[in-house]
PDB file of N, CA and C in Angstrom:
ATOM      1  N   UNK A   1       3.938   4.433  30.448  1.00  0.00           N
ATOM      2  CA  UNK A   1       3.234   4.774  29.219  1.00  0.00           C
ATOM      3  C   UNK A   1       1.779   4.326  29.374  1.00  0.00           C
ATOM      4  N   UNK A   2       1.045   5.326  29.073  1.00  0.00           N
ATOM      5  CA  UNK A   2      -0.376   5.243  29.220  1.00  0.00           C
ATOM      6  C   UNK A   2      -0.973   3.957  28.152  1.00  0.00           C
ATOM      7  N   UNK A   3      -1.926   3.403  28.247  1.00  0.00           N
ATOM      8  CA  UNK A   3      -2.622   1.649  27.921  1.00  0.00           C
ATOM      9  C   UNK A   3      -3.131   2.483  26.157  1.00  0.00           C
ATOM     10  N   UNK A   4      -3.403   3.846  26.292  1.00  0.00           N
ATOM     11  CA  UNK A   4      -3.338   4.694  24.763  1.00  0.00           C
ATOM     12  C   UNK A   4      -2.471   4.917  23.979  1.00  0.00           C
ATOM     13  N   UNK A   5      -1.249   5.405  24.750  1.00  0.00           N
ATOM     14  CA  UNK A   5       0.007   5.906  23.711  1.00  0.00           C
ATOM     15  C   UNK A   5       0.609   4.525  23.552  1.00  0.00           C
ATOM     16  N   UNK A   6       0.114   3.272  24.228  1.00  0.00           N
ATOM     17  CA  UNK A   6       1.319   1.890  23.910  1.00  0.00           C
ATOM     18  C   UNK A   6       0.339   1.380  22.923  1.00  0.00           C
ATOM     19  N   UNK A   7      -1.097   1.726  22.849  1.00  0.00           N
ATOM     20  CA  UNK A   7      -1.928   0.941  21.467  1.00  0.00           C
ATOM     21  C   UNK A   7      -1.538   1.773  20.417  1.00  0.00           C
ATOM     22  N   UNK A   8      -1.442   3.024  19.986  1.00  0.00           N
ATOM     23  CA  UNK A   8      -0.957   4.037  19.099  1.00  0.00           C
ATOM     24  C   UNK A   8       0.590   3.712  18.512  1.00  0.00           C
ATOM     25  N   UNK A   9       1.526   3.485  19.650  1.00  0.00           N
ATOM     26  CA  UNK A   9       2.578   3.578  19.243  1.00  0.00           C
ATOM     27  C   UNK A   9       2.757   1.690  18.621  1.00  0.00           C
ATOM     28  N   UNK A  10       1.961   0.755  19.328  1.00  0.00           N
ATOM     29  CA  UNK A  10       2.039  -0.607  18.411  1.00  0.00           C
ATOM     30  C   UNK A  10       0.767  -0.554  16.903  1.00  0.00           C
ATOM     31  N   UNK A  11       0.166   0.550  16.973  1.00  0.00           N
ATOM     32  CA  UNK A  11      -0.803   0.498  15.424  1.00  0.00           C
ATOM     33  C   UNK A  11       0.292   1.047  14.336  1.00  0.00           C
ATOM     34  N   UNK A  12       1.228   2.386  14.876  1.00  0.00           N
ATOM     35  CA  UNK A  12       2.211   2.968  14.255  1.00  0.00           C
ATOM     36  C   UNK A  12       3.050   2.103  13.804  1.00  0.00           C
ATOM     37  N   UNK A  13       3.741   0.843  14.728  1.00  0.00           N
ATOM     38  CA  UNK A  13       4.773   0.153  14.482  1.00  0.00           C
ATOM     39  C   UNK A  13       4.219  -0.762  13.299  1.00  0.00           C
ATOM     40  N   UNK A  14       2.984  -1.208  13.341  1.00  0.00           N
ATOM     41  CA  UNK A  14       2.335  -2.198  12.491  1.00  0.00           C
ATOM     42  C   UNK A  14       2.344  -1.857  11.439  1.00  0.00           C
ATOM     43  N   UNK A  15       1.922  -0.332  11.221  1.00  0.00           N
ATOM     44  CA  UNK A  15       1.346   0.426   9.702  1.00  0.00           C
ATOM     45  C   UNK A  15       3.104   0.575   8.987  1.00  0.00           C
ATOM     46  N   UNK A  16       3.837   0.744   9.847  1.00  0.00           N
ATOM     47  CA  UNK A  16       5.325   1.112   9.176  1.00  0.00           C
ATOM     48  C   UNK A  16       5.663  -0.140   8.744  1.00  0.00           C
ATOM     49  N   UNK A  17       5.147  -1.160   9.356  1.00  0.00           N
ATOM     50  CA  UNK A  17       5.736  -2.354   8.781  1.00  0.00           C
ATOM     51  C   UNK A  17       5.037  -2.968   7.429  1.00  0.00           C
ATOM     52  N   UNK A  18       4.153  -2.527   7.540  1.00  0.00           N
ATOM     53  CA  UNK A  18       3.132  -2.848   6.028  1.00  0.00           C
ATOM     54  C   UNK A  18       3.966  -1.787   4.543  1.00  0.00           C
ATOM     55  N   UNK A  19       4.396  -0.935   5.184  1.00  0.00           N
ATOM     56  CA  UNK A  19       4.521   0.224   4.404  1.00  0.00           C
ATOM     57  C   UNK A  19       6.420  -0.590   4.028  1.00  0.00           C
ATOM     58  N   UNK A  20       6.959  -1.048   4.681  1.00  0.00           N
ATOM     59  CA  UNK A  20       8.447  -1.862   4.246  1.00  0.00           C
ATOM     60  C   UNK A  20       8.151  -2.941   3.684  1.00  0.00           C
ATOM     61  N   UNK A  21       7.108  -3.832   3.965  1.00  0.00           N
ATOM     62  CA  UNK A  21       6.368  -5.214   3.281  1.00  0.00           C
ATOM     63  C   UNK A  21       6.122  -4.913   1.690  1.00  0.00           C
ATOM     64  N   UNK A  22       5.677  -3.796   1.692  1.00  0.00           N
ATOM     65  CA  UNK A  22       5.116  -3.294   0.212  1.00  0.00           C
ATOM     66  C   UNK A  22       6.491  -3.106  -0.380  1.00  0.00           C
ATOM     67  N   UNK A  23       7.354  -2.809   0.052  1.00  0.00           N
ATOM     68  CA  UNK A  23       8.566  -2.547  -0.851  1.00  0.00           C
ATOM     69  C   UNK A  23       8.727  -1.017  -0.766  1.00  0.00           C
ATOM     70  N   UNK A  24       8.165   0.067  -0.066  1.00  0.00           N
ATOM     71  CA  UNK A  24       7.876   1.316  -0.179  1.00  0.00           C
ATOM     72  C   UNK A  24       9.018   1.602   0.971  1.00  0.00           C
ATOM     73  N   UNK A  25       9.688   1.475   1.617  1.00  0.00           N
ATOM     74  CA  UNK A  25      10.441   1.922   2.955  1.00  0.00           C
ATOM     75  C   UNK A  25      11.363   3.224   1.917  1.00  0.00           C
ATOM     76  N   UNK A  26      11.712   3.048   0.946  1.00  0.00           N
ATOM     77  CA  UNK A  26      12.361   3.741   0.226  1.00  0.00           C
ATOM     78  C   UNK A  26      11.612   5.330  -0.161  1.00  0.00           C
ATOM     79  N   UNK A  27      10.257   5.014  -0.390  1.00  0.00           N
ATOM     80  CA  UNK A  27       9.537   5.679  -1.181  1.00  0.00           C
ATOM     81  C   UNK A  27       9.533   7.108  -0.788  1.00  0.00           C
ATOM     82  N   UNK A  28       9.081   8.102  -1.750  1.00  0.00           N
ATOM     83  CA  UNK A  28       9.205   9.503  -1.257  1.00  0.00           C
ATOM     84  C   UNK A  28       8.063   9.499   0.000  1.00  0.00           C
ATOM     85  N   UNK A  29       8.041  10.473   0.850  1.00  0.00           N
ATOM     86  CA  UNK A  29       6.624  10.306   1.856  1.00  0.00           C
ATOM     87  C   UNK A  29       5.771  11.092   1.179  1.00  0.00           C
ATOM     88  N   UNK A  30       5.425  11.846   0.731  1.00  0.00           N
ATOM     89  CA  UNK A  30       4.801  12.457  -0.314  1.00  0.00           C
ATOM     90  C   UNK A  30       3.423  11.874  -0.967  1.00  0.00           C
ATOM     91  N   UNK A  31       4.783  11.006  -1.785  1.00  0.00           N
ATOM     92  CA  UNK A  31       3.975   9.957  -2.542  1.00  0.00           C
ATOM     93  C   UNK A  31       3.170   8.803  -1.880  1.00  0.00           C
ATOM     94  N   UNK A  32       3.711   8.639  -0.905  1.00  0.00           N
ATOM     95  CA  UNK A  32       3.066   6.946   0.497  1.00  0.00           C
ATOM     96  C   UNK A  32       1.926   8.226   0.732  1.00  0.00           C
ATOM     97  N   UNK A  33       1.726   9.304   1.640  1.00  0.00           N
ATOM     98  CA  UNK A  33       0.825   9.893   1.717  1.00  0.00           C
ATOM     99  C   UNK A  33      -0.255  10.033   0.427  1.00  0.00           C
ATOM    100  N   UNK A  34       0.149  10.407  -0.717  1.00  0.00           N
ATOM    101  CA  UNK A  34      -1.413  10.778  -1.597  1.00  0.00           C
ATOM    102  C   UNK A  34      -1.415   9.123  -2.037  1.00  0.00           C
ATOM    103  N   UNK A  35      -0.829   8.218  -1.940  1.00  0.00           N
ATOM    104  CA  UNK A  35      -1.380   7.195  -2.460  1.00  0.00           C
ATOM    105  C   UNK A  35      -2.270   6.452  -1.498  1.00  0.00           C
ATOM    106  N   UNK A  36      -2.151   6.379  -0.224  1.00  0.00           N
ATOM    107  CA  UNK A  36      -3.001   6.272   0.886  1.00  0.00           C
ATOM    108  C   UNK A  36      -4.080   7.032   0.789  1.00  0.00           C
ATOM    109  N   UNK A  37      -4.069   8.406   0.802  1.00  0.00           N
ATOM    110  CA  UNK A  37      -5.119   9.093   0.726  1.00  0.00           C
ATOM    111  C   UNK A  37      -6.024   8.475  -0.276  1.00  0.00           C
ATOM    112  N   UNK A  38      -5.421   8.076  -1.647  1.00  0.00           N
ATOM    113  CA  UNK A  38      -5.990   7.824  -2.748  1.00  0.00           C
ATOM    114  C   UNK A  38      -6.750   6.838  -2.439  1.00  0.00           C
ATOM    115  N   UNK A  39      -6.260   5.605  -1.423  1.00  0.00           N
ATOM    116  CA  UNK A  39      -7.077   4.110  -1.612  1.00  0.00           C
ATOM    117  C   UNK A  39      -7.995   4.262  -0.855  1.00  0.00           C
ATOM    118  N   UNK A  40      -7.938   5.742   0.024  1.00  0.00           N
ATOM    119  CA  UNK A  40      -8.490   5.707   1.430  1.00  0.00           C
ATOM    120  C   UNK A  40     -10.267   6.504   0.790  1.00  0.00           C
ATOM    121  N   UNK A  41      -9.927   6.761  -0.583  1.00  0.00           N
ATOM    122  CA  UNK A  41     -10.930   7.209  -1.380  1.00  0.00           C
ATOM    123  C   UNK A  41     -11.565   6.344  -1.597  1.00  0.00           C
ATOM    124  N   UNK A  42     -11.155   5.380  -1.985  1.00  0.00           N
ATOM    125  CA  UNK A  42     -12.256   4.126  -3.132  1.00  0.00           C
ATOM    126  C   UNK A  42     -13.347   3.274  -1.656  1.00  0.00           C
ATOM    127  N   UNK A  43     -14.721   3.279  -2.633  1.00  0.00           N
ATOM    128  CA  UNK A  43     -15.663   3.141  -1.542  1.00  0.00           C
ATOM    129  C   UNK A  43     -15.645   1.517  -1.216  1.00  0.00           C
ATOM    130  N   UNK A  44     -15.433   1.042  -0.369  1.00  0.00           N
ATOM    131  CA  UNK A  44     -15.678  -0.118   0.140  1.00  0.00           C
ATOM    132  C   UNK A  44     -17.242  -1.334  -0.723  1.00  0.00           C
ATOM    133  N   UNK A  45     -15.680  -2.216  -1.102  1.00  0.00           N
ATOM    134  CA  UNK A  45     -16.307  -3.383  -1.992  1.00  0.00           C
ATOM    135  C   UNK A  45     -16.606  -2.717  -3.428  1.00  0.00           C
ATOM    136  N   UNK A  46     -16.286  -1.629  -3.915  1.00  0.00           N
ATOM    137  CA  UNK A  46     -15.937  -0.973  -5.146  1.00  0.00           C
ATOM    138  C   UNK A  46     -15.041  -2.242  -5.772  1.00  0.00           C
ATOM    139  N   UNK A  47     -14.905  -2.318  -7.414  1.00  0.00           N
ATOM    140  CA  UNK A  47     -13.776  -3.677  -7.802  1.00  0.00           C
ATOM    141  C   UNK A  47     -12.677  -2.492  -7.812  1.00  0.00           C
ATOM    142  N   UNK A  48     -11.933  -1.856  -7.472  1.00  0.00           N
ATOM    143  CA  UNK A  48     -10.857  -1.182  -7.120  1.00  0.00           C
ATOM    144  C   UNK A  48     -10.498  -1.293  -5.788  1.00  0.00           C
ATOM    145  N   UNK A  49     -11.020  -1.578  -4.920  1.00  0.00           N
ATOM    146  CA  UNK A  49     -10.880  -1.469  -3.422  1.00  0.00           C
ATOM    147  C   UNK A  49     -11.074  -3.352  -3.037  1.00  0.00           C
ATOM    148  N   UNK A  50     -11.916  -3.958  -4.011  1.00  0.00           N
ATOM    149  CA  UNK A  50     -11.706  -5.304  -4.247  1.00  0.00           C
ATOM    150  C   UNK A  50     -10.205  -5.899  -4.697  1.00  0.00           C
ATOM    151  N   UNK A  51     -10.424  -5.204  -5.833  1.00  0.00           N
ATOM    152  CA  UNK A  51      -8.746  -5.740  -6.532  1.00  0.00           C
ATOM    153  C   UNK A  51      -7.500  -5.657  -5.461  1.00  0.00           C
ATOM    154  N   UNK A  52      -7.338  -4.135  -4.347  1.00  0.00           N
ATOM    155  CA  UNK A  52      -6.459  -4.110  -3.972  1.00  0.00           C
ATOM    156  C   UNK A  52      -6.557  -4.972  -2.707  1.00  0.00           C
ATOM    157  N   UNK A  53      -7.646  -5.113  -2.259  1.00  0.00           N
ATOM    158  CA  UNK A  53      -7.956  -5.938  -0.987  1.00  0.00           C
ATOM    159  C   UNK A  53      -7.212  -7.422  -1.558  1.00  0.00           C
ATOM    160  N   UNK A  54      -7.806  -7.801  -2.407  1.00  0.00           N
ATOM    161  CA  UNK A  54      -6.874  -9.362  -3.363  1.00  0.00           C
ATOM    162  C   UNK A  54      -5.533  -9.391  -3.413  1.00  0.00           C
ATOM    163  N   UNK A  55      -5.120  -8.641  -3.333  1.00  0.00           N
ATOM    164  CA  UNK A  55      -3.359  -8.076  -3.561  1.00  0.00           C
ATOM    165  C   UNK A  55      -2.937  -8.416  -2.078  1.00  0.00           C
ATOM    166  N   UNK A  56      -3.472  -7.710  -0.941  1.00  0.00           N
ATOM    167  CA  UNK A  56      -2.539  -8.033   0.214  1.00  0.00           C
ATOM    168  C   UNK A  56      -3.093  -9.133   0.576  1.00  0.00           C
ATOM    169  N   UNK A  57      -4.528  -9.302   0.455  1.00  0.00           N
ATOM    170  CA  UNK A  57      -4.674 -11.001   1.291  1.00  0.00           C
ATOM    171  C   UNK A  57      -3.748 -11.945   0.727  1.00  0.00           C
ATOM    172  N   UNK A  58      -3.483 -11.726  -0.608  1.00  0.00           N
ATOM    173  CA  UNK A  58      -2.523 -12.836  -1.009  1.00  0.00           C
ATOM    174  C   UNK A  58      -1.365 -12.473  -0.513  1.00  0.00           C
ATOM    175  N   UNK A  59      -0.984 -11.187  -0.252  1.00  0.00           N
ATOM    176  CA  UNK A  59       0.561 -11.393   0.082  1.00  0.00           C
ATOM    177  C   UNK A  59       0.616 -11.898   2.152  1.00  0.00           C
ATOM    178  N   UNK A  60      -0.514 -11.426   2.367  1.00  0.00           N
ATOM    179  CA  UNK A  60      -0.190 -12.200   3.876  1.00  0.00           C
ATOM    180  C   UNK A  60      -0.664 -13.750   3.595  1.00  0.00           C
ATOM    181  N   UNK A  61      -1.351 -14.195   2.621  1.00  0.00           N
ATOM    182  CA  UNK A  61      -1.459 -16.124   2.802  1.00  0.00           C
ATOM    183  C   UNK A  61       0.360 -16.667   2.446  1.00  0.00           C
ATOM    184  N   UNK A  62       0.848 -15.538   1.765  1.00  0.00           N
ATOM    185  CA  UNK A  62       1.935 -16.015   1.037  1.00  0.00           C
ATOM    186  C   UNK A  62       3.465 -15.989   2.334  1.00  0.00           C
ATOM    187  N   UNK A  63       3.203 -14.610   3.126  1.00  0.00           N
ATOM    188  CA  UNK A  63       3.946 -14.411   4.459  1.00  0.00           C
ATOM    189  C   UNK A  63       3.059 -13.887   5.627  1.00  0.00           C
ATOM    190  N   UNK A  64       2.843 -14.544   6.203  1.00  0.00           N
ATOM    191  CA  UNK A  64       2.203 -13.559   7.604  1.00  0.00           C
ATOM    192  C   UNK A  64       2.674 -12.936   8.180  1.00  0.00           C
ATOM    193  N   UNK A  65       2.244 -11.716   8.752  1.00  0.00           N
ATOM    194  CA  UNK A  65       3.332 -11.010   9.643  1.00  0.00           C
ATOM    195  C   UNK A  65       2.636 -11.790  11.214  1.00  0.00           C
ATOM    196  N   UNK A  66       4.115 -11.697  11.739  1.00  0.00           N
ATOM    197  CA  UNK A  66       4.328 -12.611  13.184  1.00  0.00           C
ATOM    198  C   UNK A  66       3.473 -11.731  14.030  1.00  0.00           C
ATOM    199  N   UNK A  67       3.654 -10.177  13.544  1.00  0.00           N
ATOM    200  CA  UNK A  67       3.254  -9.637  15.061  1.00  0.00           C
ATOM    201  C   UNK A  67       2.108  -8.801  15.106  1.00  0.00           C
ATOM    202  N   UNK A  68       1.248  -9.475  14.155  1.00  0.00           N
ATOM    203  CA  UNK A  68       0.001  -9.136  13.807  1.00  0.00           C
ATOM    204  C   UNK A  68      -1.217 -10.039  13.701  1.00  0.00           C
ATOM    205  N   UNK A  69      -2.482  -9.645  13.839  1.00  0.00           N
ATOM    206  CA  UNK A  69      -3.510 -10.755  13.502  1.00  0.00           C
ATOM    207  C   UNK A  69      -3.854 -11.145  12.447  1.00  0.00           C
ATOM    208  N   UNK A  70      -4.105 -12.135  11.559  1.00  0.00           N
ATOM    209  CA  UNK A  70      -4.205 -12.115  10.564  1.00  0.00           C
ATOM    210  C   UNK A  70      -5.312 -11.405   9.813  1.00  0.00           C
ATOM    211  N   UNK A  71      -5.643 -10.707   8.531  1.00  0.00           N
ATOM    212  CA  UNK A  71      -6.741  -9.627   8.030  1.00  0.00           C
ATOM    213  C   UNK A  71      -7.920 -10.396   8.669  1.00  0.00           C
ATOM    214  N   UNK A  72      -8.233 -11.323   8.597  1.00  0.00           N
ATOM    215  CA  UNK A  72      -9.810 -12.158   8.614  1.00  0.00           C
ATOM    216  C   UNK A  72     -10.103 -12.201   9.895  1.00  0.00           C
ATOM    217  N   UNK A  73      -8.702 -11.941  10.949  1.00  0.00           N
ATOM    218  CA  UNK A  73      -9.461 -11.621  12.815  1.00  0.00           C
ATOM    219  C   UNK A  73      -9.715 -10.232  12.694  1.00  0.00           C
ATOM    220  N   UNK A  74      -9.037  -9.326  12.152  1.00  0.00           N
ATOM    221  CA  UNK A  74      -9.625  -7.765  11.974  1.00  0.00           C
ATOM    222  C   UNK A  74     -10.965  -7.396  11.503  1.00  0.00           C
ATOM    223  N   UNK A  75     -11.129  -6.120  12.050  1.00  0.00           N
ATOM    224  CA  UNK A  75     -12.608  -5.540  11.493  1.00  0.00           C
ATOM    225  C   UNK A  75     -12.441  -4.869  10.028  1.00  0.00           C
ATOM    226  N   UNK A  76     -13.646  -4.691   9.789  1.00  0.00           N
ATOM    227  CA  UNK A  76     -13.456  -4.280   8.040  1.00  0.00           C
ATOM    228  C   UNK A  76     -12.528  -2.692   8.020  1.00  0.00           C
ATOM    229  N   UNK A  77     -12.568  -1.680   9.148  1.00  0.00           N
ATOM    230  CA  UNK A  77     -12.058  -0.903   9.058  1.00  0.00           C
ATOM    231  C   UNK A  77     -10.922  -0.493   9.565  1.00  0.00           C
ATOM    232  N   UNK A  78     -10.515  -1.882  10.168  1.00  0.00           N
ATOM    233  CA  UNK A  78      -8.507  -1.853  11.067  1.00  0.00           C
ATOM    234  C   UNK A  78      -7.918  -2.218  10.075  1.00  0.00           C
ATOM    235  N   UNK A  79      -6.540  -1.672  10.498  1.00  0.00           N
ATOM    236  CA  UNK A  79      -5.362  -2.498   9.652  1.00  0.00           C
ATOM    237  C   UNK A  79      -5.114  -3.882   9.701  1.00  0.00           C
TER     238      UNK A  79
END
């Protein structure tokens, strides 16, 4: 497996795991799609894109995921 499809297929594994963290593993895909789309709208440091940014930092101070970096080693525009 090419050093591309193994970073793709571990960003994929990461994003699915955020998406079961949220409580959404259930959710229609539909709906996970326009609601993504939706946040993927709000302009950076907007208090909507603030508020929700507050929401997961607290839920990773509260659990970290093991097989990830924590938000504050990421860039403003990675997962």
């Amino acid at each position: 497996m090419s050093e591309a499809r193994r970073h793709e297929a571990r960003q994929k594994f990461l994003l699915g795991g955020l998406v079961v963290r949220a409580g959404l593993a259930e959710a229609d895909r539909a709906f996970l799609l326009g609601a993504l789309i939706e946040a993927g709208r709000l302009a950076a440091g907007s208090d909507q894109h603030e508020r929700l940014k507050a929401i997961g930092l607290e839920a990773f101070r509260r659990q970290p995921m093991e097989d990830a970096p924590a938000p504050d080693q990421e860039s403003e525009d990675g997962p």
